[in-house]
Protein backbone atom coordinates (compact mmCIF):
# COMPACT_ATOMS: atom_id res chain seq x y z
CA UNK A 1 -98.63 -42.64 -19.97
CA UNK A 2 -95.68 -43.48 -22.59
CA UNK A 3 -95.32 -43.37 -25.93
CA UNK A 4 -97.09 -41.10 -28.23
CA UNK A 5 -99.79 -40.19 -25.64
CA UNK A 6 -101.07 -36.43 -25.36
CA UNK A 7 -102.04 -35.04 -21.88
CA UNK A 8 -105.61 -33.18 -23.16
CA UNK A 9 -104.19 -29.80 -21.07
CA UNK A 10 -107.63 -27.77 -21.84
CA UNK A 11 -110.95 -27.47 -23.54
CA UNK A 12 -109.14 -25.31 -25.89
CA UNK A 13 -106.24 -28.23 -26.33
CA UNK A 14 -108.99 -30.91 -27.36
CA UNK A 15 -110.54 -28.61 -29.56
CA UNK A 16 -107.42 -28.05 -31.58
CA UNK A 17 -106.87 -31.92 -31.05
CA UNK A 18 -110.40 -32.54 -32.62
CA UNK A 19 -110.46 -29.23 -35.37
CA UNK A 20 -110.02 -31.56 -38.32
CA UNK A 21 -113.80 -33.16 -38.28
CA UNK A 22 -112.60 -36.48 -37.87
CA UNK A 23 -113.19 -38.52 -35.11
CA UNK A 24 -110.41 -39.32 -32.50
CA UNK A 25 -109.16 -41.81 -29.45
CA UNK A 26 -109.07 -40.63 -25.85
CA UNK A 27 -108.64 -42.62 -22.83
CA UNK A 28 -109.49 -41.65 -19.44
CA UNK A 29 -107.39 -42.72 -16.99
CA UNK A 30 -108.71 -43.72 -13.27
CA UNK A 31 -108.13 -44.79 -10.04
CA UNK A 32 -106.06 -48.50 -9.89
CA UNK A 33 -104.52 -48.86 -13.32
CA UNK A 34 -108.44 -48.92 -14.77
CA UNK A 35 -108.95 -46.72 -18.70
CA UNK A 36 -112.04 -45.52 -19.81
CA UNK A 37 -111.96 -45.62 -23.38
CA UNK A 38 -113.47 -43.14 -25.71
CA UNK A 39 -113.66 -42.11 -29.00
CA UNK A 40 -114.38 -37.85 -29.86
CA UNK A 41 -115.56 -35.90 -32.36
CA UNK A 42 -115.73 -31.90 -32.30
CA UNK A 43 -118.03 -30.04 -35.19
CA UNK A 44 -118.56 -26.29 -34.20
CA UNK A 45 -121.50 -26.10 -36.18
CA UNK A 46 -123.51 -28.26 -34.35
CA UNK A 47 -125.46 -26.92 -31.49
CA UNK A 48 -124.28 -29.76 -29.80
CA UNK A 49 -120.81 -30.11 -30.80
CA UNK A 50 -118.80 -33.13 -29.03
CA UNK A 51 -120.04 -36.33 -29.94
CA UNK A 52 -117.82 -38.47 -27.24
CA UNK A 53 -118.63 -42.75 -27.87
CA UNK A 54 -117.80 -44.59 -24.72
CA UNK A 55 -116.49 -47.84 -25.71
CA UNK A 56 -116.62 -49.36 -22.61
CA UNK A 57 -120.89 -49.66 -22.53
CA UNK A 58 -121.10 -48.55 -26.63
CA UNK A 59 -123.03 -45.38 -24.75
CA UNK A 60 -123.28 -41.80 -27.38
CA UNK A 61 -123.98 -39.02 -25.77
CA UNK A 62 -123.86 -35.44 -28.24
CA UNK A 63 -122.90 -32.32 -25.39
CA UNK A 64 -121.99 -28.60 -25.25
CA UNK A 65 -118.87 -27.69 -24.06
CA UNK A 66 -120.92 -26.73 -20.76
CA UNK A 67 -122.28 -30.61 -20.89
CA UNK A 68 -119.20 -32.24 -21.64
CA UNK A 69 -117.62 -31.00 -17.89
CA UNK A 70 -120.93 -30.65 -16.54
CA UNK A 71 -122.34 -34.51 -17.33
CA UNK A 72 -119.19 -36.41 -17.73
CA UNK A 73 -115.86 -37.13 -16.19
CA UNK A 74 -114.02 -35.68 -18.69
CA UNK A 75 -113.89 -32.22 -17.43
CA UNK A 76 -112.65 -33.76 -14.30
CA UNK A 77 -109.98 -35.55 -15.82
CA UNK A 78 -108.23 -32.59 -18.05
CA UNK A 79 -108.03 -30.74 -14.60
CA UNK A 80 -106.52 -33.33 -12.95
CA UNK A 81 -104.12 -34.22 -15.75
CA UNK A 82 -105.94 -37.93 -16.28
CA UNK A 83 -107.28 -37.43 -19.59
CA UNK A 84 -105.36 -38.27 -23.22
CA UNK A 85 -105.31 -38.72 -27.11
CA UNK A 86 -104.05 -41.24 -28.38
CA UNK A 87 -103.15 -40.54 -32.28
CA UNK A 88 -102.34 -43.62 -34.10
């Protein structure tokens, strides 16, 4: 990615990313030049704190931090290095 893009390097990384409360812009990046865009929100004092809105099918989904790797491609992505905010 160029420009002001940030590899997400950890759960820890997008939590710092998303401490502030306010929502935020992610894209996912896959195989052949193809994005999965998505916008995040973190609040700790939720029991289910990510609230991730996938703009590609206007799907919600609220997860744990277990969920969130467990039932999305996310987790997948931050390993592999495929996963980024991108502050505006």
């Amino acid at each position: 990615m160029t420009g002001s893009h940030v590899r997400v390097e950890s759960l820890e990384h997008m939590k710092k990313i998303c401490s502030d409360g306010e929502p935020k812009d992610f894209v996912l990046l896959m195989k052949h030049s193809l994005r999965s865009s998505k916008t995040i929100s973190y609040d700790p004092s939720r029991k289910k704190p990510w609230g991730v809105f996938n703009l590609i099918d206007d799907s919600e989904q609220n997860l744990t931090d277990r969920t969130l790797f467990k039932n999305t491609n996310i987790g997948d992505a931050i390993q592999v290095g495929a996963f980024y905010y991108e502050p505006y």
